[in-house]
N, C-alpha and C. Protein backbone atom coordinates (compact mmCIF):
# COMPACT_ATOMS: atom_id res chain seq x y z
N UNK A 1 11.18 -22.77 -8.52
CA UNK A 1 10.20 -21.69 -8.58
C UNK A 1 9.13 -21.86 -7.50
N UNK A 2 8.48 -22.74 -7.44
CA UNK A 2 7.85 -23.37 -6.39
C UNK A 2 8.33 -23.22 -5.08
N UNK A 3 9.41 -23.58 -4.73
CA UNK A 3 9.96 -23.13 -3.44
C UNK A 3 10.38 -21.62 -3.09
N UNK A 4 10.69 -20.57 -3.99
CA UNK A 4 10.11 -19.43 -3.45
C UNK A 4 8.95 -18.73 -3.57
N UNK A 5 8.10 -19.65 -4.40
CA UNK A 5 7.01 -18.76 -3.87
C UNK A 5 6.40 -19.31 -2.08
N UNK A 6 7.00 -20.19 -2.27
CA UNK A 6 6.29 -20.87 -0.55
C UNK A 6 7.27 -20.24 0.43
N UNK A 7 8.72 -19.58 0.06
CA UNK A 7 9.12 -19.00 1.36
C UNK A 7 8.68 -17.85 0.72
N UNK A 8 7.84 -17.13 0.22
CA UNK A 8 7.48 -16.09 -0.24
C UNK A 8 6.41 -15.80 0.82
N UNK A 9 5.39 -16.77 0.78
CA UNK A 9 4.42 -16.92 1.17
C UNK A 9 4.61 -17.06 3.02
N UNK A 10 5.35 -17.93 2.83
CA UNK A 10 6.12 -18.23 4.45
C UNK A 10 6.20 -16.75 5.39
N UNK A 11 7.28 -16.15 4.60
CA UNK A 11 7.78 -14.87 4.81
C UNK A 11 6.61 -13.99 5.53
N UNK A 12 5.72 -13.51 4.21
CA UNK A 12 4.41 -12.57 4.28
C UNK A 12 3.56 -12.88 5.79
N UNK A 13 3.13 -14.43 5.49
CA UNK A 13 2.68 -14.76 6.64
C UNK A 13 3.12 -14.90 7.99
N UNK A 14 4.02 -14.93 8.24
CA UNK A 14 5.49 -14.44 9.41
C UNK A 14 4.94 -13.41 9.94
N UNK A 15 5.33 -12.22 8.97
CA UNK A 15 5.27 -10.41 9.19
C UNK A 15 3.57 -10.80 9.41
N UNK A 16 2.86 -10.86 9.20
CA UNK A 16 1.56 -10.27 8.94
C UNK A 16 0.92 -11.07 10.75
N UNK A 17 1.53 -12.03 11.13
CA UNK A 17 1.32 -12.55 12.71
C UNK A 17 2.09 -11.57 13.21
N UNK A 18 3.21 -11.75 13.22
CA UNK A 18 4.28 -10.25 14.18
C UNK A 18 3.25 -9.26 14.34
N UNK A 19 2.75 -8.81 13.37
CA UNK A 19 2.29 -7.56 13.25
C UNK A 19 0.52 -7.31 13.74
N UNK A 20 0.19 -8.34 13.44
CA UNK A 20 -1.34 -8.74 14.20
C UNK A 20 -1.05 -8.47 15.59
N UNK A 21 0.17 -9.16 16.30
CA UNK A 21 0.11 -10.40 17.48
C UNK A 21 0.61 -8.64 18.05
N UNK A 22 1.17 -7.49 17.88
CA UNK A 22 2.02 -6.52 18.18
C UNK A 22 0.56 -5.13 18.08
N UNK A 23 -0.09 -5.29 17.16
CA UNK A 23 -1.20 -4.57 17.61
C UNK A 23 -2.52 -4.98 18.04
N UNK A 24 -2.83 -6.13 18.66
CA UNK A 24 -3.14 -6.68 19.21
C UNK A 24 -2.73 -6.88 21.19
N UNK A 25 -1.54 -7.04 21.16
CA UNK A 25 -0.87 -6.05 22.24
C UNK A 25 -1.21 -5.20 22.82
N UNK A 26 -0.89 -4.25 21.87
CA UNK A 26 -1.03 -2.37 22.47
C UNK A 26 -2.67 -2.29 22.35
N UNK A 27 -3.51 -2.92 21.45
CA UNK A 27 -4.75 -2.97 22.03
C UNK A 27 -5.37 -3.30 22.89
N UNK A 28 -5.48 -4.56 23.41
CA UNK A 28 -5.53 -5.27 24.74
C UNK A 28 -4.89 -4.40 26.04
N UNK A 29 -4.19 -3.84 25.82
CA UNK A 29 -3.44 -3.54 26.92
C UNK A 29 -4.13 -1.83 27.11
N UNK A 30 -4.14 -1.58 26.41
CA UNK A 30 -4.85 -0.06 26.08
C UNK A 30 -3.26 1.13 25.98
N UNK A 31 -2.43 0.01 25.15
CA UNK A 31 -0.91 1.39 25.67
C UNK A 31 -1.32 2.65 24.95
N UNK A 32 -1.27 2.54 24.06
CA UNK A 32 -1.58 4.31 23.33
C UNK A 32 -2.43 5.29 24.16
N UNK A 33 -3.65 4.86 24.72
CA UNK A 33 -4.52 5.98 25.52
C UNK A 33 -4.11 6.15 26.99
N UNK A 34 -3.17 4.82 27.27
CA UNK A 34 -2.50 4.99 28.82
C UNK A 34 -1.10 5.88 28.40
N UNK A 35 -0.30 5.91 27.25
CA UNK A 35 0.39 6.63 27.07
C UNK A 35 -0.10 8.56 26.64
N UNK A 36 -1.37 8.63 26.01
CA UNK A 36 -1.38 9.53 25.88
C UNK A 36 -2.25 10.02 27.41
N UNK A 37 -2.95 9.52 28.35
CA UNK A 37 -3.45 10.34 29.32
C UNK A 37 -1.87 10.32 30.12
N UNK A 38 -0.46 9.49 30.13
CA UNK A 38 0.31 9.77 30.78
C UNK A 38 0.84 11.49 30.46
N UNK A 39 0.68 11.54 29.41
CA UNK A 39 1.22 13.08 28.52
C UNK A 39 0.56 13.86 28.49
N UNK A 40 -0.79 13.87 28.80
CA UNK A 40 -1.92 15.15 29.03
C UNK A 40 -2.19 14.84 27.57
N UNK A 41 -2.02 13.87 26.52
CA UNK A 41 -2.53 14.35 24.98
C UNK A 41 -3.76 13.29 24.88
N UNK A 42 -4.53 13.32 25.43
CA UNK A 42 -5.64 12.73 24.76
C UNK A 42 -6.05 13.03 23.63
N UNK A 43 -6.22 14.10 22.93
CA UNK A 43 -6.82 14.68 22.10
C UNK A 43 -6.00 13.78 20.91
N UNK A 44 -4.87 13.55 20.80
CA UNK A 44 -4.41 13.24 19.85
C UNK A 44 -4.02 11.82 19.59
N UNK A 45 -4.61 10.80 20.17
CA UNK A 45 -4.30 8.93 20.35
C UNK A 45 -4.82 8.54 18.82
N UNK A 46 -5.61 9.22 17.68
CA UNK A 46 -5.46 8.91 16.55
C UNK A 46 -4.50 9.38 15.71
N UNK A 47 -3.57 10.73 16.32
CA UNK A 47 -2.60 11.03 15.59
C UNK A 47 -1.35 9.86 15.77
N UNK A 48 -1.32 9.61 17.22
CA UNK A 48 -0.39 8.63 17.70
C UNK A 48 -0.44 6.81 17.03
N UNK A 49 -1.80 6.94 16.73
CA UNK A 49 -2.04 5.42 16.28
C UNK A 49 -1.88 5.24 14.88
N UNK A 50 -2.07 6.83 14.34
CA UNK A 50 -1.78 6.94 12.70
C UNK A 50 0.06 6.98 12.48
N UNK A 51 0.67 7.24 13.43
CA UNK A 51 2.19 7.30 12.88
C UNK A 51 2.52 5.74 13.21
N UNK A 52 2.44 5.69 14.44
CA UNK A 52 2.54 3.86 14.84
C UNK A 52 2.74 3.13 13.43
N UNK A 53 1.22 3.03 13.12
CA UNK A 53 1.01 2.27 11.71
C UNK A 53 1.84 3.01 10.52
N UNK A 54 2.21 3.92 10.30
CA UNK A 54 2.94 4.64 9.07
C UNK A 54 4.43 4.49 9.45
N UNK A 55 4.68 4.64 10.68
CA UNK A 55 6.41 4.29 11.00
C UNK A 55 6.94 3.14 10.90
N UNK A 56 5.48 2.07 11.31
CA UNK A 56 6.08 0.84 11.38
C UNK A 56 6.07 0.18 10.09
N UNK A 57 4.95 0.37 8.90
CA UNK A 57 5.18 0.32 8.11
C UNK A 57 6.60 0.32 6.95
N UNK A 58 6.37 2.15 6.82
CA UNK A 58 7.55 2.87 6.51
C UNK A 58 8.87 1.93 6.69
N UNK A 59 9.05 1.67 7.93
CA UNK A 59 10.41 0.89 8.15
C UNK A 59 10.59 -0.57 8.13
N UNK A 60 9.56 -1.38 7.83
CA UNK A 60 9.43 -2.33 7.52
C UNK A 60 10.15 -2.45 6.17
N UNK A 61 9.11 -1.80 5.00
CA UNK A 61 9.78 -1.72 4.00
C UNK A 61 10.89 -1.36 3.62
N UNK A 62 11.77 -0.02 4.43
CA UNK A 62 12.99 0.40 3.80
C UNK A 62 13.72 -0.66 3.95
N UNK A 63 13.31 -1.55 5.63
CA UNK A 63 14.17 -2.83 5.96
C UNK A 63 14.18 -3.87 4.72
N UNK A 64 13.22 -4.27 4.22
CA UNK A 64 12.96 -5.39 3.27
C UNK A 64 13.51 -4.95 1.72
N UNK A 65 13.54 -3.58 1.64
CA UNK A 65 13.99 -3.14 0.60
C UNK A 65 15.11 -2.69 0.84
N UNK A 66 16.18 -2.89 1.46
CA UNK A 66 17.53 -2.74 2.12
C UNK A 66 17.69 -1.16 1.51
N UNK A 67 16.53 -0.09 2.19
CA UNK A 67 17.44 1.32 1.72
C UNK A 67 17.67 1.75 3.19
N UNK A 68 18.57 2.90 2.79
CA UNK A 68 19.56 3.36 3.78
C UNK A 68 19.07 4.93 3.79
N UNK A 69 18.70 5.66 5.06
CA UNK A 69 19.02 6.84 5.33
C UNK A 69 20.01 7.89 5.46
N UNK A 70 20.88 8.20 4.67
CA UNK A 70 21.95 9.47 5.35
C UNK A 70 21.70 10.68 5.71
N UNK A 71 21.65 10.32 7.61
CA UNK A 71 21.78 12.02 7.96
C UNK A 71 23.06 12.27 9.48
N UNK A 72 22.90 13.40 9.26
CA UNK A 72 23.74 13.95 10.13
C UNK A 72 24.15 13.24 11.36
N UNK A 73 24.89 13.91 12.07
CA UNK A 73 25.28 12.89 13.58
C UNK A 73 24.41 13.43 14.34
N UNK A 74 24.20 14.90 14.18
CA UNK A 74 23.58 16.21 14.99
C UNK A 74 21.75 15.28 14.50
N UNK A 75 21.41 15.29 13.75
CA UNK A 75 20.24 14.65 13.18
C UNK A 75 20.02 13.38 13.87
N UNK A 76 20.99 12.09 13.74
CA UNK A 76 21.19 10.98 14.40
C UNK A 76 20.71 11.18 15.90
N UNK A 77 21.23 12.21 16.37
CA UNK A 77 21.43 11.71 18.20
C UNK A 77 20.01 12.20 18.52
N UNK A 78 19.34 13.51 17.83
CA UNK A 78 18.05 13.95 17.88
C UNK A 78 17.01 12.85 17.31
N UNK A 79 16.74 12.10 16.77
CA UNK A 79 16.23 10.68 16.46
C UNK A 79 16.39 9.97 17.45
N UNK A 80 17.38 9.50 17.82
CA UNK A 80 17.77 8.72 18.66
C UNK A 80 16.77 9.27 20.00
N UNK A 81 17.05 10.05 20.48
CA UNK A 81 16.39 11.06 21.71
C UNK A 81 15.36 10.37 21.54
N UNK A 82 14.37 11.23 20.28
CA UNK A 82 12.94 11.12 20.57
C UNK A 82 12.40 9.55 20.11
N UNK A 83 13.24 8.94 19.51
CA UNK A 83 13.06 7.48 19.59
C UNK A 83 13.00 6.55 20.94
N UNK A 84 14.28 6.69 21.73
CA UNK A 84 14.14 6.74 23.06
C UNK A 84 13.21 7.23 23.98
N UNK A 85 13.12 8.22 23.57
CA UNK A 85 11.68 8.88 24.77
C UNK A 85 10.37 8.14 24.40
N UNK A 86 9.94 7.97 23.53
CA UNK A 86 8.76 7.10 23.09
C UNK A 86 8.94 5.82 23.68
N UNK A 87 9.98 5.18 23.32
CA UNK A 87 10.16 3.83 24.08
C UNK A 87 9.75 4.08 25.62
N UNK A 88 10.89 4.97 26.35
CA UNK A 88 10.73 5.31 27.94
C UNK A 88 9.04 5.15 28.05
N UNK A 89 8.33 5.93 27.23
CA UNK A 89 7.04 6.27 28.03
C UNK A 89 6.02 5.26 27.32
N UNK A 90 6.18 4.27 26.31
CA UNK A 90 5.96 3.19 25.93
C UNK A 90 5.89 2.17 27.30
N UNK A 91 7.39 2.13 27.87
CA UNK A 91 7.77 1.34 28.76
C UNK A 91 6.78 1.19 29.99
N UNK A 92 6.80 2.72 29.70
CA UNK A 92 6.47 3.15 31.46
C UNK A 92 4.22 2.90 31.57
N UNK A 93 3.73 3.39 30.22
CA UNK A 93 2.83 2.89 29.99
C UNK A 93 2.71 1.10 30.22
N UNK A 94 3.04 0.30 29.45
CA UNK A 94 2.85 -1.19 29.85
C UNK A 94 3.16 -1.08 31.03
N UNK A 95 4.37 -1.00 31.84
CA UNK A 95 4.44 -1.22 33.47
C UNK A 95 3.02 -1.02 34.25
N UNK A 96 2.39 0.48 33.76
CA UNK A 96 1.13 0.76 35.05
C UNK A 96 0.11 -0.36 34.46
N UNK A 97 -0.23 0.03 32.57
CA UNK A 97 -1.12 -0.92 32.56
C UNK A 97 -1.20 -2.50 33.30
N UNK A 98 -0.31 -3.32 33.41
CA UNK A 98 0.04 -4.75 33.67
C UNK A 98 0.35 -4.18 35.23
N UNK A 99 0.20 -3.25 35.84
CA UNK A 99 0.41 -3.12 37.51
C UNK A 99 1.69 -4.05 37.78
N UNK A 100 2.68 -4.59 37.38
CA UNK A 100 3.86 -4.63 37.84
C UNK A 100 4.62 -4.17 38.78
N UNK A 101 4.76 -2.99 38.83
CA UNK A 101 5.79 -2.25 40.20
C UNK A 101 4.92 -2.47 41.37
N UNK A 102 3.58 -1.82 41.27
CA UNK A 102 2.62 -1.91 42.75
C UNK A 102 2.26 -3.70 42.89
N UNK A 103 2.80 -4.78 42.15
CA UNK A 103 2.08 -5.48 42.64
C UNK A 103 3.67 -6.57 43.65
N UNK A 104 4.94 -6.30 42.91
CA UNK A 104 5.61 -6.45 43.65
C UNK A 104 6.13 -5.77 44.71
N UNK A 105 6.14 -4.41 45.11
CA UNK A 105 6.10 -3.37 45.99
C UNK A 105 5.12 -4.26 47.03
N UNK A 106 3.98 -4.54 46.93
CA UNK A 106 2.72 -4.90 47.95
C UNK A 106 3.22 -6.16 48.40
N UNK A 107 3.61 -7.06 47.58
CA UNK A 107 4.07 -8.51 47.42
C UNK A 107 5.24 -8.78 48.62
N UNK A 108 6.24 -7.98 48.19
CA UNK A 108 7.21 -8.11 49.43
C UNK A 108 7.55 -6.74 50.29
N UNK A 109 6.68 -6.02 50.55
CA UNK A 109 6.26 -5.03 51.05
C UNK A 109 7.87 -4.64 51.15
N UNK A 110 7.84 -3.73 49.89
CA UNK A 110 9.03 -2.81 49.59
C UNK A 110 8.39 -0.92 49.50
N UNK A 111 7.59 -0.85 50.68
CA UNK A 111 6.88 0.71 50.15
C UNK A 111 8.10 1.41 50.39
N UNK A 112 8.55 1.82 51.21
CA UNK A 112 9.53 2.94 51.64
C UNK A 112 11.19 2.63 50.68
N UNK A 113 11.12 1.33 50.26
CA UNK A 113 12.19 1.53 49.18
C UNK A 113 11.61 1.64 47.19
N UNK A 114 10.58 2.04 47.67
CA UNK A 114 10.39 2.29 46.25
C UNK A 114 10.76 3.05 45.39
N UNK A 115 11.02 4.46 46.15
CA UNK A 115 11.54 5.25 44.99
C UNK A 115 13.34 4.86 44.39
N UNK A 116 13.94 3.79 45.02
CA UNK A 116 15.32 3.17 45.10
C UNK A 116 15.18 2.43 43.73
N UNK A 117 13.74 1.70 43.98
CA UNK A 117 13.40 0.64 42.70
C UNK A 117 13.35 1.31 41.35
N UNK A 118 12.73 2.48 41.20
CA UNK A 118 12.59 3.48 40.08
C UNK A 118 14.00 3.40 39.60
N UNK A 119 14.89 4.71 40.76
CA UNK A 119 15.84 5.16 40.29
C UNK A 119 16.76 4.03 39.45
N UNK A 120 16.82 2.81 40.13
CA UNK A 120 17.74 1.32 39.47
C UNK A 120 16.85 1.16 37.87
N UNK A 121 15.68 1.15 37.96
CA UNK A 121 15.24 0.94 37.00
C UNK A 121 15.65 2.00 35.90
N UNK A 122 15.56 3.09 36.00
CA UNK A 122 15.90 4.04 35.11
C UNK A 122 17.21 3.94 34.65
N UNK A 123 17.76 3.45 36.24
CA UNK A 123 19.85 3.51 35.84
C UNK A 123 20.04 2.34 34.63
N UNK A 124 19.40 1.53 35.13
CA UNK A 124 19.51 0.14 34.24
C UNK A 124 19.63 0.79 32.86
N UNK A 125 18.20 0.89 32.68
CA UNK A 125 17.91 1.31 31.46
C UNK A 125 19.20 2.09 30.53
N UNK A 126 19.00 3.14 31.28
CA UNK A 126 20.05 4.24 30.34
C UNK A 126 21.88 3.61 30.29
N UNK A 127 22.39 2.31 31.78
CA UNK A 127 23.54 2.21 31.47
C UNK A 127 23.30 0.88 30.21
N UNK A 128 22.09 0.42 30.09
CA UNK A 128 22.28 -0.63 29.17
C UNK A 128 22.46 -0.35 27.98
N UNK A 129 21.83 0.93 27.58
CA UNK A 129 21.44 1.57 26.40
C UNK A 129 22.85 1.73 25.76
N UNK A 130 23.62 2.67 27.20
CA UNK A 130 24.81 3.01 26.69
C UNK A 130 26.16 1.71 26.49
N UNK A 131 25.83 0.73 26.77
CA UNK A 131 26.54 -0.10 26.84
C UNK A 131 26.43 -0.58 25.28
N UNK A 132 25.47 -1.00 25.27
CA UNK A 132 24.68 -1.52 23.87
C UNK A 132 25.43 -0.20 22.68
N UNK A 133 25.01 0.69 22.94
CA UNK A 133 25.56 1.92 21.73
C UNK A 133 26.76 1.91 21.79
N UNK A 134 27.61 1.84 22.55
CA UNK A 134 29.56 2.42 22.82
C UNK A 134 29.49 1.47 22.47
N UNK A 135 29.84 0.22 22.93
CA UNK A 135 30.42 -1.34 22.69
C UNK A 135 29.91 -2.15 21.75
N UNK A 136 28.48 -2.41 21.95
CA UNK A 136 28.27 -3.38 21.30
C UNK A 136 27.61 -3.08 19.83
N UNK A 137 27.05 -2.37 19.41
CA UNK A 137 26.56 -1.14 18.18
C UNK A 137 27.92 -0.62 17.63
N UNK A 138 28.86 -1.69 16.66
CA UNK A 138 30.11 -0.21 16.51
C UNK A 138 29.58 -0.09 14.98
């Protein structure tokens, strides 16, 4: 009895660092307001910070409580989309915040192949995605 309440305890305290150490992150970094001036939505970085916390929540628990969603494929791939697109502009937010691209661009003075660097970057992305979904996701 004793020993699960201590991986009980273990557990809680696990999630509750993840989850500090993860909005703590996107705070420091300022992603939500660099993501929403990327989108023209300023107006709305408390609507964005209120689902954050309710999605991540939300799915925490269905995870821990092993429930299952059934929907459509047509439903699926539209999830998927706008799940993806959040990530993309997630992504693309941390990159400017942390100056990454401009600081290796300057670094080994790659200006005139930069837009080459994008396009790979994007290719990456989307052939990994699809690699990961066809093959390795069955």
């Amino acid at each position: 009895m004793l020993l699960k309440i201590l991986a009980i305890f273990v557990g809680f305290s696990e999630g509750a660092i993840v989850g500090t150490a993860l909005i703590a992150f996107l705070t420091i970094l300022d992603i939500v307001p660099r993501l929403a001036q990327l989108t023209d939505t300023e107006g709305y970085i408390k609507v964005y910070e209120f689902t954050i916390a309710i999605t991540v929540t939300t799915l925490s628990l269905a995870n821990f409580l092993d429930m299952n969603i059934h929907l459509g494929k047509i439903m699926v791939i539209l999830v998927g989309f706008l799940m993806g697109t959040f990530i993309g502009l997630l992504a693309s937010a941390l990159t400017e915040v942390t100056n990454v691209i401009p600081v290796v661009v300057s670094r080994f003075m790659l200006y005139e192949y930069s837009r080459y660097i994008f396009i790979s970057l994007v290719g990456g992305k989307v052939i990994g995605a699809l690699i990961y979904w066809i093959f390795i996701n069955r």
